[in-house]
Protein backbone atom coordinates (compact mmCIF):
# COMPACT_ATOMS: atom_id res chain seq x y z
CA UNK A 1 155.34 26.46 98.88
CA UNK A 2 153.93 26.99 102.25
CA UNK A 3 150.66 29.17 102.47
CA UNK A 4 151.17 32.19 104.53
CA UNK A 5 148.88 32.38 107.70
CA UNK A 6 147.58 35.43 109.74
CA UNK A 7 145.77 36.18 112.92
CA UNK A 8 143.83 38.97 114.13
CA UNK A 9 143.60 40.59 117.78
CA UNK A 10 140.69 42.76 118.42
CA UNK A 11 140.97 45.23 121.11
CA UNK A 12 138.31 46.93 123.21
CA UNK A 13 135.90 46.56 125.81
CA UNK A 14 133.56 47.49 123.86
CA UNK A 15 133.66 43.98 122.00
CA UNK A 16 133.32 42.08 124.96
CA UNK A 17 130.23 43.77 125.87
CA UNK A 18 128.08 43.92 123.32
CA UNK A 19 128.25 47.69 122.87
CA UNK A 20 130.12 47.08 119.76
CA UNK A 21 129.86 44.35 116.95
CA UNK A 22 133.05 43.47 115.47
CA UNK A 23 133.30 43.88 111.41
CA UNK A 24 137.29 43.93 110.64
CA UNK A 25 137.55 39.87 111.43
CA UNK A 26 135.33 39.04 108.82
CA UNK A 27 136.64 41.74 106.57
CA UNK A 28 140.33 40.82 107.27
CA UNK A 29 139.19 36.95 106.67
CA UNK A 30 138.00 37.98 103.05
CA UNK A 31 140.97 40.31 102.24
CA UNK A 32 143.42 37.59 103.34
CA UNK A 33 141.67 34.88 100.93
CA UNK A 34 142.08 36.72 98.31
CA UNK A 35 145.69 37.44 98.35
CA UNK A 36 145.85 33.26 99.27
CA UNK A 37 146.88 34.08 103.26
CA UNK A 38 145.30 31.62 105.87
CA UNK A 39 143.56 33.57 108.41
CA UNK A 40 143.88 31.02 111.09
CA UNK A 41 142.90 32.73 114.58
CA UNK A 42 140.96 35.69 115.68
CA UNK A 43 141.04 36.76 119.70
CA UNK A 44 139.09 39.70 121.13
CA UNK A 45 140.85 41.12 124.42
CA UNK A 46 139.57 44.30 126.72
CA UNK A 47 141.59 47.05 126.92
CA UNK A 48 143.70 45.46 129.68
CA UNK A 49 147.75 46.09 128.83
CA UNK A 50 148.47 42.63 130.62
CA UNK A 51 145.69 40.71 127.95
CA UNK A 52 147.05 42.43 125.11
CA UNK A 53 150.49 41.47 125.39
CA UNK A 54 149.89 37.82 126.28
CA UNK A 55 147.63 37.88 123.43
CA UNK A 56 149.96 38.99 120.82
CA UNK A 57 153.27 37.63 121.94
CA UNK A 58 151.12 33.94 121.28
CA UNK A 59 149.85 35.12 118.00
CA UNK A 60 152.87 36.44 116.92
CA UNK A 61 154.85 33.86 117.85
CA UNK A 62 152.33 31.37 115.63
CA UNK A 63 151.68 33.20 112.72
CA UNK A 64 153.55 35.07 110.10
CA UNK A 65 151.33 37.82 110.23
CA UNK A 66 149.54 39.57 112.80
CA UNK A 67 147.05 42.41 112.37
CA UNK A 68 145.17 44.36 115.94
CA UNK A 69 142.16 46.84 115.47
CA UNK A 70 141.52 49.25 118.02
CA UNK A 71 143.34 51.25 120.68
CA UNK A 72 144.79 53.83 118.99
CA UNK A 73 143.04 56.61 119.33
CA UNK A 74 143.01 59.92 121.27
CA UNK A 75 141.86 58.82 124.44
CA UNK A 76 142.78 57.29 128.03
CA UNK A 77 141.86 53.99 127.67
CA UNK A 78 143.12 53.96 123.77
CA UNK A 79 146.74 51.50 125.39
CA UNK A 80 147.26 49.33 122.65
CA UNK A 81 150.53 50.69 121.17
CA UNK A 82 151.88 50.64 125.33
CA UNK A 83 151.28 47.41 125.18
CA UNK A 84 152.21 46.71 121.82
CA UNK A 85 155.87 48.05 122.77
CA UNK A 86 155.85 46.31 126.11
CA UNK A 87 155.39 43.29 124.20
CA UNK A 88 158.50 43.95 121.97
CA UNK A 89 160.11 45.23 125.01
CA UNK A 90 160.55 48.62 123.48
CA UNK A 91 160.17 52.34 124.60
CA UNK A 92 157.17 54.30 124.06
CA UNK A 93 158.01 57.60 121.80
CA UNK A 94 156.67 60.88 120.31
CA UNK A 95 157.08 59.38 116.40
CA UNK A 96 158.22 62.69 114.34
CA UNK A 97 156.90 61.56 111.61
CA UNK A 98 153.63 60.39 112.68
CA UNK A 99 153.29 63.73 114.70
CA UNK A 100 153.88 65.72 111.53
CA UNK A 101 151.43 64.18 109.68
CA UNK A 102 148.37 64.60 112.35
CA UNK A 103 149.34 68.07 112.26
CA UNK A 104 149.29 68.56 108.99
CA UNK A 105 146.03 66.58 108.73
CA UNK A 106 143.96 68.84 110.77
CA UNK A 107 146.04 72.16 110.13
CA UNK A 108 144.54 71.69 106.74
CA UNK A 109 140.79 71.44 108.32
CA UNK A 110 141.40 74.39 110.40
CA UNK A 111 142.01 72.52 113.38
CA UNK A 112 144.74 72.12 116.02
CA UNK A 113 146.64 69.62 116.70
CA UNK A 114 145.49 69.08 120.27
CA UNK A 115 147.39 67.02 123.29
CA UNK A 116 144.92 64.48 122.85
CA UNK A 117 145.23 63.60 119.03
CA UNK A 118 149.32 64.37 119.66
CA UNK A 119 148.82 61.18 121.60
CA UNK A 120 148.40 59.37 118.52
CA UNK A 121 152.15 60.18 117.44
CA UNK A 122 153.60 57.96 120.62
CA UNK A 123 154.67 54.67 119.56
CA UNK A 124 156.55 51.77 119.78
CA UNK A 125 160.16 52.98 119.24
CA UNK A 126 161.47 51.75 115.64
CA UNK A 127 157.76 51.02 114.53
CA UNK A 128 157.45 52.00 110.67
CA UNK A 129 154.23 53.75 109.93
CA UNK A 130 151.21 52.54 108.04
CA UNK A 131 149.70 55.37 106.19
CA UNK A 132 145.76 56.08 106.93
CA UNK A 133 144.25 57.67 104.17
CA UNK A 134 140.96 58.04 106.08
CA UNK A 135 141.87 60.39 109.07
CA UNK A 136 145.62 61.00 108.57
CA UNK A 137 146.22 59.38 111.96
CA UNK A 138 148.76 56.21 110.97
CA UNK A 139 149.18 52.77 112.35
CA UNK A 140 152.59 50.93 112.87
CA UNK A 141 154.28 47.63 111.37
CA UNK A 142 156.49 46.36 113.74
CA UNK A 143 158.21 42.91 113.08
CA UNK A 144 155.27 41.28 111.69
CA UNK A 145 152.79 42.58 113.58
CA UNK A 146 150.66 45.29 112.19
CA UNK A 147 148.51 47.76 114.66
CA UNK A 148 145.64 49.37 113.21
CA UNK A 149 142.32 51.54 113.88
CA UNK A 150 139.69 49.58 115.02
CA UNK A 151 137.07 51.55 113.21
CA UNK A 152 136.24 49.46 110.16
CA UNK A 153 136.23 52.58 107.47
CA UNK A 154 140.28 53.44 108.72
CA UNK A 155 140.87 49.84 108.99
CA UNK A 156 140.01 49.06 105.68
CA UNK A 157 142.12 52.28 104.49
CA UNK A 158 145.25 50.85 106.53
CA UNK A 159 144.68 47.51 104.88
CA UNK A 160 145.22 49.00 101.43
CA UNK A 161 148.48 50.29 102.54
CA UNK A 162 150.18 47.67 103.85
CA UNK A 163 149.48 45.09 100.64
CA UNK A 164 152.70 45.51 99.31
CA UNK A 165 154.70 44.40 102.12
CA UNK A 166 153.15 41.12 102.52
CA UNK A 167 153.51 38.12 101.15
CA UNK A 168 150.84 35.87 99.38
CA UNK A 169 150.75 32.02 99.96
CA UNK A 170 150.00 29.62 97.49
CA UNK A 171 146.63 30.26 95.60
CA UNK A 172 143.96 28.13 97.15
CA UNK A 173 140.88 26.90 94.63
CA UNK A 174 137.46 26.15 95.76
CA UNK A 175 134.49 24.13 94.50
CA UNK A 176 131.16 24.01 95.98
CA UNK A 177 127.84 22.56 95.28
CA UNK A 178 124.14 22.84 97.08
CA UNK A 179 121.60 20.48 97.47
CA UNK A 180 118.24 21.70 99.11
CA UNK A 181 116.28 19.77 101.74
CA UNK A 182 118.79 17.00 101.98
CA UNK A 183 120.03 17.11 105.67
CA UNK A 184 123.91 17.71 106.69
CA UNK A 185 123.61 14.10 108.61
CA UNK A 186 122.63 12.29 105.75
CA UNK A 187 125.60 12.99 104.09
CA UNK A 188 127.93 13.08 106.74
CA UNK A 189 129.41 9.09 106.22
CA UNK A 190 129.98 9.91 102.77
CA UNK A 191 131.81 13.15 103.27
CA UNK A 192 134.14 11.34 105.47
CA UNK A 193 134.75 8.54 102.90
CA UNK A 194 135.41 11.12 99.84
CA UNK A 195 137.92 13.36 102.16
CA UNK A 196 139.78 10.24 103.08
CA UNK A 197 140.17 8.85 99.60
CA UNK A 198 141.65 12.15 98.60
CA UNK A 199 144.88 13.86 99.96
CA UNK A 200 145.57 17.62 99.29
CA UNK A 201 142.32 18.21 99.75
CA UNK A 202 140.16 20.29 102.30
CA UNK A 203 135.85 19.80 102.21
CA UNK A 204 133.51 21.41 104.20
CA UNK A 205 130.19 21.38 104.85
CA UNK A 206 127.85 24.33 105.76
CA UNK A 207 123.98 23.48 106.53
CA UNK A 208 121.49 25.80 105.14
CA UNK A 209 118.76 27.20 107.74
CA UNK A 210 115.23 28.44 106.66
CA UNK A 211 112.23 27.05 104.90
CA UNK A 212 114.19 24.89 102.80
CA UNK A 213 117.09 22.93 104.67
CA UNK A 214 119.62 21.88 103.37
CA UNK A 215 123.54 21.57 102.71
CA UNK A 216 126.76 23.46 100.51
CA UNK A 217 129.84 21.17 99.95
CA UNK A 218 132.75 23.25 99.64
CA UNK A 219 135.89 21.61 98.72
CA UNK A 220 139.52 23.64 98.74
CA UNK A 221 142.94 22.49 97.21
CA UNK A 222 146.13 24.13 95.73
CA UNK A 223 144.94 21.83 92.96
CA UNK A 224 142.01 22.73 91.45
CA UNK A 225 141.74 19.20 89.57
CA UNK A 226 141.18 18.16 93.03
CA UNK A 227 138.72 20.49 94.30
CA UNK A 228 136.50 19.56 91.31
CA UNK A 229 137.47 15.51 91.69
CA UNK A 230 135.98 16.45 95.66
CA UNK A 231 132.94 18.01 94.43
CA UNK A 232 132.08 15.47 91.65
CA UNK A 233 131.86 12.86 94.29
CA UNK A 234 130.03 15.00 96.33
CA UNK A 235 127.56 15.32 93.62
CA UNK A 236 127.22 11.64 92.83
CA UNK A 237 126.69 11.17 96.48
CA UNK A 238 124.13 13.74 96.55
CA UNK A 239 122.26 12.50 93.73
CA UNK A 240 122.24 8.61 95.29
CA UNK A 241 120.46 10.18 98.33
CA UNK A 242 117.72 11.66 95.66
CA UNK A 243 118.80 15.45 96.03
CA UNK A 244 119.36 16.82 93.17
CA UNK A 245 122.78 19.07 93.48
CA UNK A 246 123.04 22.75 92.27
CA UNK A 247 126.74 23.66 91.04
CA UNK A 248 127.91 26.64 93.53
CA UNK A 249 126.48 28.36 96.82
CA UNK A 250 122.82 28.32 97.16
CA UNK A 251 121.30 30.91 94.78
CA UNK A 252 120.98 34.37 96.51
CA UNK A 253 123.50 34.07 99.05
């Protein structure tokens, strides 16, 4: 079984100047692990119609999923489902549906449904909506692309809601193991040698900064009698150097 792999394509200026730090990538990269989904490629764009649809016609065209943050909201420079439907090479509509529930979202806070947050009902035509339990204002699935809010708190919401339609991969397993003040370099021949001897297998290595340097040995496999095979030669290899391994991440982190 082939594992399922995903990209991400985060929209807004803001990004790309520093105004903004990005959350949802590292979020989405979590969320996608769990549910054993390869999150292969992230891309950050400006809010430039032209990027955006270069962007995601490549990722989509990759990948079997797709998620975008940002660009939906009630403003002028909020273009990403335009482009989103000029990449499908669809119309741009008022969604009923969509329009009904923004209504309905701040008709029950006393508020009107103004021109600007109507702008949150036009869509790619034929888009199905993703529900947003946050701020009733919902996202779109269309093919298997799915456009959502770029703030994190809606993002997150809109994550729970689309679950269901996707599909998980094959469950990856992971081993790791830490030794302190042994440098990455050290190891680095014998890392090589253990991930050639073994096929179906996937190691890497993370150094530690701080006071006491050092190194975490993960190793990942659809087996997990290889993942721990991986790691005990990792550890044997550690100890020859005179570290002396800790099972795991580094305590504390």
């Amino acid at each position: 079984m082939t594992r399922k792999t995903a990209a991400i394509l985060a929209i807004g200026d803001e990004l790309l100047s520093g105004r903004t730090r990005d959350s949802n990538i590292g979020y989405l990269a979590a969320w996608l692990t769990e549910r054993a989904i390869a999150l292969k490629e992230a891309r950050i764009v400006a809010d430039d119609e032209a990027a955006i649809v270069e962007a995601l016609n490549a990722l989509r065209a990759s990948h079997d999923y797709v998620f975008t943050s940002g660009g939906i909201g009630p403003t002028h420079d909020d273009i990403t489902y335009a482009a989103v439907a000029k990449a499908f090479g669809r119309e741009v509509i008022e969604h009923p549906q969509a329009f009904a529930m923004i209504r309905a979202w701040y008709e029950a806070r006393g508020e009107e449904a103004t021109p600007a947050r109507r702008r949150m009902a036009l869509m790619p035509e034929g888009a199905e909506l993703i529900l947003n339990p946050v701020t009733g204002a919902p996202g779109v699935k269309i093919g298997n692309v799915f456009v959502m809010a770029g703030v994190p708190g809606i993002f997150k919401g809109m994550l729970t809601a689309v679950e269901t339609v996707l599909e998980r991969g094959v469950q990856i397993h992971s081993r790791a193991v830490t030794a302190l003040r042994l440098p990455e370099s050290r190891l680095a021949d014998q890392l090589l040698a253990i991930q050639t001897a073994l096929n179906g297998v996937s190691i890497g290595s993370y150094p530690i900064d701080g006071d006491e340097k050092g190194v975490t040995i993960v190793a990942r496999s659809e087996n997990p009698s290889l993942a721990e095979a991986a790691i005990a030669s990792v550890t044997a290899a550690m100890r020859a150097l005179g570290a002396d391994p800790i099972e795991g991440e580094r305590p504390g982190r």
